[in-house]
PDB file of N, CA and C in Angstrom:
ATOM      1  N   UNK A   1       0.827  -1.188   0.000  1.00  0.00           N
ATOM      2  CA  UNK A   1       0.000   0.000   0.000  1.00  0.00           C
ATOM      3  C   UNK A   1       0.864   1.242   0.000  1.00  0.00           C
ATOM      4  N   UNK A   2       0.143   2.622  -0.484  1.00  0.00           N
ATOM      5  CA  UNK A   2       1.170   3.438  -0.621  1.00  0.00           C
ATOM      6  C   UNK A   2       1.070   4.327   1.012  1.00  0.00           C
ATOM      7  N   UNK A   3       2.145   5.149   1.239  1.00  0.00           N
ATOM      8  CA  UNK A   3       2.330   5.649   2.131  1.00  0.00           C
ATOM      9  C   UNK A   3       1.192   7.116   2.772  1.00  0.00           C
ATOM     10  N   UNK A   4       1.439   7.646   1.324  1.00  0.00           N
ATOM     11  CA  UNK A   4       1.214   9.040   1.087  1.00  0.00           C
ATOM     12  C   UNK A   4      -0.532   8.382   1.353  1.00  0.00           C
ATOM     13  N   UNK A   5      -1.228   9.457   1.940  1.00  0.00           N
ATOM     14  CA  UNK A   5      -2.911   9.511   1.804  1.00  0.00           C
ATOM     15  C   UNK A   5      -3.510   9.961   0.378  1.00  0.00           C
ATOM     16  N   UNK A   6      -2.521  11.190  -0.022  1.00  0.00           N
ATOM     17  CA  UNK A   6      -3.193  12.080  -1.097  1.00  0.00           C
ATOM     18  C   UNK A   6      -2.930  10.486  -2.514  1.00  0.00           C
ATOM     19  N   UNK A   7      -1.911  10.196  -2.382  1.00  0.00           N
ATOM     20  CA  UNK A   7      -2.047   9.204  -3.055  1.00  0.00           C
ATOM     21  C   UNK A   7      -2.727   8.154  -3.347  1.00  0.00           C
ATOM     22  N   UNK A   8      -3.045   7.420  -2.323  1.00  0.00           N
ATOM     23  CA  UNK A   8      -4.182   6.658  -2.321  1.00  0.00           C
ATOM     24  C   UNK A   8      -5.635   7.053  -2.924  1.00  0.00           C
ATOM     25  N   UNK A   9      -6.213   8.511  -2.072  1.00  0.00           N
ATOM     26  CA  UNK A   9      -7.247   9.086  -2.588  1.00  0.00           C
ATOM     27  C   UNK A   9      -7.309   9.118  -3.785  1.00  0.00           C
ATOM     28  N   UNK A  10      -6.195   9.605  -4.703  1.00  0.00           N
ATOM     29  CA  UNK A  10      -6.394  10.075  -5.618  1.00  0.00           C
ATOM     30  C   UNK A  10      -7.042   9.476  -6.884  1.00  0.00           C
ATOM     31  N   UNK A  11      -7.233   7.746  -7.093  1.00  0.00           N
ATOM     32  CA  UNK A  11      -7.998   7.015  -7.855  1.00  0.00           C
ATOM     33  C   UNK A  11      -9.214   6.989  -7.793  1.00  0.00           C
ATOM     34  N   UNK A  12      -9.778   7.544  -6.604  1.00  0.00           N
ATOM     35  CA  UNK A  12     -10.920   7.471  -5.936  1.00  0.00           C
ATOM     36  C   UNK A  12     -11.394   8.751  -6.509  1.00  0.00           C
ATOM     37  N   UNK A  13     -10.508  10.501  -6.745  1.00  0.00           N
ATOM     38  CA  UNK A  13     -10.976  11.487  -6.637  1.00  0.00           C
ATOM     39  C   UNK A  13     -11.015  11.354  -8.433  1.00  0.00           C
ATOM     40  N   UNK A  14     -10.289  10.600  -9.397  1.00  0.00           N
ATOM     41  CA  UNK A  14     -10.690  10.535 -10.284  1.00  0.00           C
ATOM     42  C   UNK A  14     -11.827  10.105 -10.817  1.00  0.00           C
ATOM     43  N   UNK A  15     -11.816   8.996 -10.234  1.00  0.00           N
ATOM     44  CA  UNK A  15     -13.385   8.145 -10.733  1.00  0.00           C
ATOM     45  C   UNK A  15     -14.828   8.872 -10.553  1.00  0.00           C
ATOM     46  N   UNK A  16     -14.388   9.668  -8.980  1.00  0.00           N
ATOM     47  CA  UNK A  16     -15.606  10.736  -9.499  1.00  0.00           C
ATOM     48  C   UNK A  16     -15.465  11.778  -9.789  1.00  0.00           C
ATOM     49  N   UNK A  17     -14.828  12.498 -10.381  1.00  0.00           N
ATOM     50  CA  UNK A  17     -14.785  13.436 -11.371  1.00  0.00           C
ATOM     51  C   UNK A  17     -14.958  12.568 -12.641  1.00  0.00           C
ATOM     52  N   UNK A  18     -14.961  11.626 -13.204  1.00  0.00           N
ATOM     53  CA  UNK A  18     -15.400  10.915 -14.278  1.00  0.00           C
ATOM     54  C   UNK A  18     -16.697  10.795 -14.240  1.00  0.00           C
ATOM     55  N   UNK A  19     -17.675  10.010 -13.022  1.00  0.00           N
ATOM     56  CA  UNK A  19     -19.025   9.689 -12.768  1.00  0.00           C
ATOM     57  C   UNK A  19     -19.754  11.393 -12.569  1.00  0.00           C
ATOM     58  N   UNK A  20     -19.271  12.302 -12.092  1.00  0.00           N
ATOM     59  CA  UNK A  20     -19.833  13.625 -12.137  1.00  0.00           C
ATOM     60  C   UNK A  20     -19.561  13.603 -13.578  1.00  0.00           C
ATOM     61  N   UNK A  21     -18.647  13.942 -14.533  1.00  0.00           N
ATOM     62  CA  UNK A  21     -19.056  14.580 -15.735  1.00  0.00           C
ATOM     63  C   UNK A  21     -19.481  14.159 -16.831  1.00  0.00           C
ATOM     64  N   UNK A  22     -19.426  12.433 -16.193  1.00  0.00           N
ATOM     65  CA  UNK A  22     -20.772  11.708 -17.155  1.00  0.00           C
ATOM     66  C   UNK A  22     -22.264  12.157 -16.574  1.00  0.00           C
ATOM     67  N   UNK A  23     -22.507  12.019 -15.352  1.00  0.00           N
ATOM     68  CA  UNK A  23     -24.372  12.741 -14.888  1.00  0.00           C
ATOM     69  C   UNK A  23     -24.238  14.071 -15.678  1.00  0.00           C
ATOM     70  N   UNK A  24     -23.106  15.074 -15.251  1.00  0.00           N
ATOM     71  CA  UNK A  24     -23.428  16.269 -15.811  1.00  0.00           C
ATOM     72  C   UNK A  24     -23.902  16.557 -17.213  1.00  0.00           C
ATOM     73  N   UNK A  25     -22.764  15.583 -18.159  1.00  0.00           N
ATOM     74  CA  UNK A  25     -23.206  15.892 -19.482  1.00  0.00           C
ATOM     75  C   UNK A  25     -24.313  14.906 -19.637  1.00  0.00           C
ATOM     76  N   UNK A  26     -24.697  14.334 -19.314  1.00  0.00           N
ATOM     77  CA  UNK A  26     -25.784  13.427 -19.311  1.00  0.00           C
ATOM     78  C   UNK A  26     -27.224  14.500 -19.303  1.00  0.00           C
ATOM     79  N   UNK A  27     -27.264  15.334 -18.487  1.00  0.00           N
ATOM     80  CA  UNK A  27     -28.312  15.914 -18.060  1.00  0.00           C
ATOM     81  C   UNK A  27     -28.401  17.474 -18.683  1.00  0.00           C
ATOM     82  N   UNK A  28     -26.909  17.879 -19.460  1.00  0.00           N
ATOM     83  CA  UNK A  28     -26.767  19.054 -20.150  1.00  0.00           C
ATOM     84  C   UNK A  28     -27.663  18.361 -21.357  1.00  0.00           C
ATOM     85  N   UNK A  29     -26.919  17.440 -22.335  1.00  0.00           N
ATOM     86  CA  UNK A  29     -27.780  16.704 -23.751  1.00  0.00           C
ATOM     87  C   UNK A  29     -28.936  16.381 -23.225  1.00  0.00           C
ATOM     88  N   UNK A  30     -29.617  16.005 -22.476  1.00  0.00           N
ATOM     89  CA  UNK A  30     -30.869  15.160 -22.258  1.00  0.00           C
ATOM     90  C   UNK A  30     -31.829  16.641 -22.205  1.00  0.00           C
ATOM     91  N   UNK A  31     -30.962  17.629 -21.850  1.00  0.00           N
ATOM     92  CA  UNK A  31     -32.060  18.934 -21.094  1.00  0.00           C
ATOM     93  C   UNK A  31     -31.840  19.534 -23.071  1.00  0.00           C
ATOM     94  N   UNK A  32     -30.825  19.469 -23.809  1.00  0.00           N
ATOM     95  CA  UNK A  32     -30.698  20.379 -25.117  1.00  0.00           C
ATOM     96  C   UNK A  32     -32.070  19.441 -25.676  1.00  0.00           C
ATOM     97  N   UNK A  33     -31.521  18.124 -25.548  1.00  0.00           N
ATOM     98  CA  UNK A  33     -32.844  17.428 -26.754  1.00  0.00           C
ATOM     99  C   UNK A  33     -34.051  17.564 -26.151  1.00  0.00           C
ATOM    100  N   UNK A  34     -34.401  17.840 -24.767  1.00  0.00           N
ATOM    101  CA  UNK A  34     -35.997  17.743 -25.045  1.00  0.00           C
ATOM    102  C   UNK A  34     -36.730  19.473 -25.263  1.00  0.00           C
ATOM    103  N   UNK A  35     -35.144  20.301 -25.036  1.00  0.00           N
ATOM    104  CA  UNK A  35     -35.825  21.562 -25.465  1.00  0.00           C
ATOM    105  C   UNK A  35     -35.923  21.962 -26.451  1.00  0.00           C
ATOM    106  N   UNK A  36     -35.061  20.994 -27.698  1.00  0.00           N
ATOM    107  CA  UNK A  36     -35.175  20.659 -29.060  1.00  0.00           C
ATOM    108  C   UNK A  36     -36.267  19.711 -29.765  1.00  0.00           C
ATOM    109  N   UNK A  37     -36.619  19.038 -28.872  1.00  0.00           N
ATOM    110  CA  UNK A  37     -38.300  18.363 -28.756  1.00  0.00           C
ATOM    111  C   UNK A  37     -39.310  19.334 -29.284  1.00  0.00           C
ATOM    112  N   UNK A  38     -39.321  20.036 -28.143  1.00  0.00           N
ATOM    113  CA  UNK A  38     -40.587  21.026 -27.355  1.00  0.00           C
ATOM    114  C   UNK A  38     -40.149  22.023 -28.549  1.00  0.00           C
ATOM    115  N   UNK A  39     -39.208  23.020 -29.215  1.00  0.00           N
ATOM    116  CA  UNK A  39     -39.305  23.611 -29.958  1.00  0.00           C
ATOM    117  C   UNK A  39     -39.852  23.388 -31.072  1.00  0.00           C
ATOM    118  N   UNK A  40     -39.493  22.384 -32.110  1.00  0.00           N
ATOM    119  CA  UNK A  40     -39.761  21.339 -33.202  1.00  0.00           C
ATOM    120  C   UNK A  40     -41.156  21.024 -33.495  1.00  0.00           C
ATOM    121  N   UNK A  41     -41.696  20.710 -31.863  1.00  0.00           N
ATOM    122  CA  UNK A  41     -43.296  20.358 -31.676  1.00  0.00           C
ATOM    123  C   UNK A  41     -43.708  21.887 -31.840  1.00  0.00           C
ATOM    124  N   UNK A  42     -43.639  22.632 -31.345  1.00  0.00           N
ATOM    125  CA  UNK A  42     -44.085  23.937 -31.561  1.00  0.00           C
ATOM    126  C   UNK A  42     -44.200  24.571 -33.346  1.00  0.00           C
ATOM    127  N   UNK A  43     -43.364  24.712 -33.581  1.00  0.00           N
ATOM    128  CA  UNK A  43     -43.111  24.879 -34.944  1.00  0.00           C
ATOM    129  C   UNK A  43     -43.435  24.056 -35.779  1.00  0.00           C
ATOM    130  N   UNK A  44     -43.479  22.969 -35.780  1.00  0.00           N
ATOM    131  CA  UNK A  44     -44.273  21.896 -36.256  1.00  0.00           C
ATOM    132  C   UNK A  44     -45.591  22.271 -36.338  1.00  0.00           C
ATOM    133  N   UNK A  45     -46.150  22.467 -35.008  1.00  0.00           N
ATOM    134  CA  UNK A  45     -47.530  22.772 -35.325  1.00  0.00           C
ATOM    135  C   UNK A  45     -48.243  23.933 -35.599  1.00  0.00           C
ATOM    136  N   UNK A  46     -47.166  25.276 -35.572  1.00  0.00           N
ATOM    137  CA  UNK A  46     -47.596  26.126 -36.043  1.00  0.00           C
ATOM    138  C   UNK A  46     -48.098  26.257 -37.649  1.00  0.00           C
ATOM    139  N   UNK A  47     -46.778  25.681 -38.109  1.00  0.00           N
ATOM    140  CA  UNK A  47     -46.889  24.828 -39.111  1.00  0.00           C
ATOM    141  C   UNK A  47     -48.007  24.781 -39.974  1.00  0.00           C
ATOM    142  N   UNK A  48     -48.619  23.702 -39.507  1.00  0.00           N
ATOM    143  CA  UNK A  48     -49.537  22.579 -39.549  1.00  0.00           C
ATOM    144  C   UNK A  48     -50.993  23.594 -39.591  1.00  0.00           C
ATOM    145  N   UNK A  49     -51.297  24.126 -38.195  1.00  0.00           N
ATOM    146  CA  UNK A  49     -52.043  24.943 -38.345  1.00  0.00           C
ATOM    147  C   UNK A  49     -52.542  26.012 -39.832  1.00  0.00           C
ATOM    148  N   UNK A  50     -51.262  27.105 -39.488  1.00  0.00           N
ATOM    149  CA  UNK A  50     -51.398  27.661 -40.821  1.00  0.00           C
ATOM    150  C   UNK A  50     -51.620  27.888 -42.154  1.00  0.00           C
ATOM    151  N   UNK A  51     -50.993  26.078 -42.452  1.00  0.00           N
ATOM    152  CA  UNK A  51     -51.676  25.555 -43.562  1.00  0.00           C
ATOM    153  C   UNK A  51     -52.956  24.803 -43.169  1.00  0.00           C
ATOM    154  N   UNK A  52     -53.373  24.678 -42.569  1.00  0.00           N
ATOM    155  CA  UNK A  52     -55.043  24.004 -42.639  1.00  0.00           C
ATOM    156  C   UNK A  52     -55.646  25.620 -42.381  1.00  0.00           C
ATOM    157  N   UNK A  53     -55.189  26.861 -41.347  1.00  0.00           N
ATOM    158  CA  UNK A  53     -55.685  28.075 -42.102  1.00  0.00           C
ATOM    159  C   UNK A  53     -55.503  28.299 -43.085  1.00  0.00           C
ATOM    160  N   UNK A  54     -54.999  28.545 -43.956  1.00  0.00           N
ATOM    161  CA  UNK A  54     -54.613  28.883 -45.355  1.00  0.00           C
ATOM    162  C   UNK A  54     -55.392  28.107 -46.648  1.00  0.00           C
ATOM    163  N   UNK A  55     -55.445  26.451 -46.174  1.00  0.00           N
ATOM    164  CA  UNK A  55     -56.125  25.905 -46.870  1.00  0.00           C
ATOM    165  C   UNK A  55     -57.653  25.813 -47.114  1.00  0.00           C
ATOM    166  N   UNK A  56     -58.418  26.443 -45.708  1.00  0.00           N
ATOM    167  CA  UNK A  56     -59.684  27.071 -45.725  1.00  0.00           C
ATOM    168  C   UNK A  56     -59.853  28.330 -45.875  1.00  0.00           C
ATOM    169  N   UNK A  57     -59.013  29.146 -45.554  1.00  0.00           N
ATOM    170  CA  UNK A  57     -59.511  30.369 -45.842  1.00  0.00           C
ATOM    171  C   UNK A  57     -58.755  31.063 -46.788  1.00  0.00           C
ATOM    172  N   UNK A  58     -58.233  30.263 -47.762  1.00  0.00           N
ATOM    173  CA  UNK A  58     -56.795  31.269 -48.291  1.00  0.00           C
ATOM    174  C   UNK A  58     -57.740  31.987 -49.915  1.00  0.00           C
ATOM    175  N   UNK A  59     -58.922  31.417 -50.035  1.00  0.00           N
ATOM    176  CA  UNK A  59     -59.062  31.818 -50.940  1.00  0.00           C
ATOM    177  C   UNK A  59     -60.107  33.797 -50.951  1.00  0.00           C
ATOM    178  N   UNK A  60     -59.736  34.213 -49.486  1.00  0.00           N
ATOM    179  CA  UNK A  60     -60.249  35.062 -48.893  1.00  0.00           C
ATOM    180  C   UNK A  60     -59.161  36.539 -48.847  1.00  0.00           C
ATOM    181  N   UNK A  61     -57.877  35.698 -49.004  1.00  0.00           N
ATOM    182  CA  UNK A  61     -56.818  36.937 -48.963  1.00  0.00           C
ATOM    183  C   UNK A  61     -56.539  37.147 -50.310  1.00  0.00           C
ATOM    184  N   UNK A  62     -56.990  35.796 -51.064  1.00  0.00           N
ATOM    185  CA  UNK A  62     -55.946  35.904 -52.603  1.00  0.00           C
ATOM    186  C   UNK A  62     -56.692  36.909 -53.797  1.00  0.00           C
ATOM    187  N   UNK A  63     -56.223  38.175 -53.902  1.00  0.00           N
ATOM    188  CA  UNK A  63     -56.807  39.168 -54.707  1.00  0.00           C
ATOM    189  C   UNK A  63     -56.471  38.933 -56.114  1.00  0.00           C
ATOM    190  N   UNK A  64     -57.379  38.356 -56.916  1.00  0.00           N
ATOM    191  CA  UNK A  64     -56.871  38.194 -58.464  1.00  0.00           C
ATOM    192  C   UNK A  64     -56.645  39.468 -59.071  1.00  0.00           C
ATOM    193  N   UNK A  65     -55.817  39.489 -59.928  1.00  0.00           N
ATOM    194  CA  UNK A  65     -55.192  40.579 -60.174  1.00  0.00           C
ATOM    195  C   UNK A  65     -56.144  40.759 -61.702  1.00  0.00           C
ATOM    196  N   UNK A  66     -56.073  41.607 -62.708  1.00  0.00           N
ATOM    197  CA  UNK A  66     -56.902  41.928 -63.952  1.00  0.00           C
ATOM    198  C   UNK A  66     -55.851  42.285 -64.761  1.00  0.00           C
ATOM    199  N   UNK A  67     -54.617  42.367 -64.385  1.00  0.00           N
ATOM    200  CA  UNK A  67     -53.563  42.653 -65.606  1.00  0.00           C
ATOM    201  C   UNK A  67     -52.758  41.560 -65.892  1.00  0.00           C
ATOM    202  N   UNK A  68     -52.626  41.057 -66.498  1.00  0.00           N
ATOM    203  CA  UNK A  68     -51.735  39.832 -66.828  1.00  0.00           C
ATOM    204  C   UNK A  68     -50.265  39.934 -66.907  1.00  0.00           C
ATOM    205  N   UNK A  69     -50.106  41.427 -67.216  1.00  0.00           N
ATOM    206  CA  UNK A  69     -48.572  41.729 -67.879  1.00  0.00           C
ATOM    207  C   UNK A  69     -48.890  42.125 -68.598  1.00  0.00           C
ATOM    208  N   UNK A  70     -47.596  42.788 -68.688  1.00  0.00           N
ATOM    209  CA  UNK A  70     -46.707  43.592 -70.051  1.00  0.00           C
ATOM    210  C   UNK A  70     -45.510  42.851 -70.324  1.00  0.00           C
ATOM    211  N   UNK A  71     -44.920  42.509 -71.696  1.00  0.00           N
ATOM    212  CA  UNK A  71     -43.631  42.299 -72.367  1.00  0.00           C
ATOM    213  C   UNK A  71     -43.386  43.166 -73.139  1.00  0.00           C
ATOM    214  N   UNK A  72     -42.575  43.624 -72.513  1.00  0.00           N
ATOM    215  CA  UNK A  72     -41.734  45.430 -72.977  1.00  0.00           C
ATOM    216  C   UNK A  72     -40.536  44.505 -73.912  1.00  0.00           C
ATOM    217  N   UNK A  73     -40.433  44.827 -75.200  1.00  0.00           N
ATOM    218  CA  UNK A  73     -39.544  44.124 -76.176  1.00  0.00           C
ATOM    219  C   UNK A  73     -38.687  45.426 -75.976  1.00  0.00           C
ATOM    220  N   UNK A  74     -36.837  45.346 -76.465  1.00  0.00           N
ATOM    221  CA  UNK A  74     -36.117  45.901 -76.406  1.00  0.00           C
ATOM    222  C   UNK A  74     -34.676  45.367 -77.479  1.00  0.00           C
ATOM    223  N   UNK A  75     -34.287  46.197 -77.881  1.00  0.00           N
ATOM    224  CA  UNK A  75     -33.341  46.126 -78.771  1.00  0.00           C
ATOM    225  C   UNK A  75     -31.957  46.048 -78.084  1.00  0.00           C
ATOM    226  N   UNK A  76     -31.076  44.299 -78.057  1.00  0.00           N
ATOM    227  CA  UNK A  76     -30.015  44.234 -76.705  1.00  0.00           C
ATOM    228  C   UNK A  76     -28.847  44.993 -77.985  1.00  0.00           C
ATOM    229  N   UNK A  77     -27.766  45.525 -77.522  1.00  0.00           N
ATOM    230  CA  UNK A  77     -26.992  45.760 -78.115  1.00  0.00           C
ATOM    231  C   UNK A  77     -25.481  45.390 -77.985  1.00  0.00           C
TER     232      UNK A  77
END
């Protein structure tokens, strides 16, 4: 066995600093993806919505126009 204390400890003070910054990042990614969930679902269904508004009522905004155009001909040089 070794003499020194700090020595001994010190396999011990690694392993958890390993097991802490596996929970930590564990719980940093787990907290990004479900707030990447919850955004996705949101937008998703705004989505979703808008076109089922749009698809009932869109024919309420859409102003047909009475001019078709002009083709302005021009001489390229």
């Amino acid at each position: 066995m070794k003499n020194n204390p700090l020595e001994a400890f010190m396999p011990y003070l690694i392993i958890g600093f390993a097991i802490a910054l596996m929970v930590g990042l564990f719980f940093i990614i787990a907290n990004v993806l479900i707030w990447g969930l919850l955004i996705a679902g949101i937008l998703w269904l705004g989505v979703t919505l808008r076109q089922l508004i749009l698809a009932k009522f869109g024919h309420l905004s859409k102003k047909k126009s009475k001019h078709k155009g002009i083709i302005i001909e021009h001489d390229r040089k």
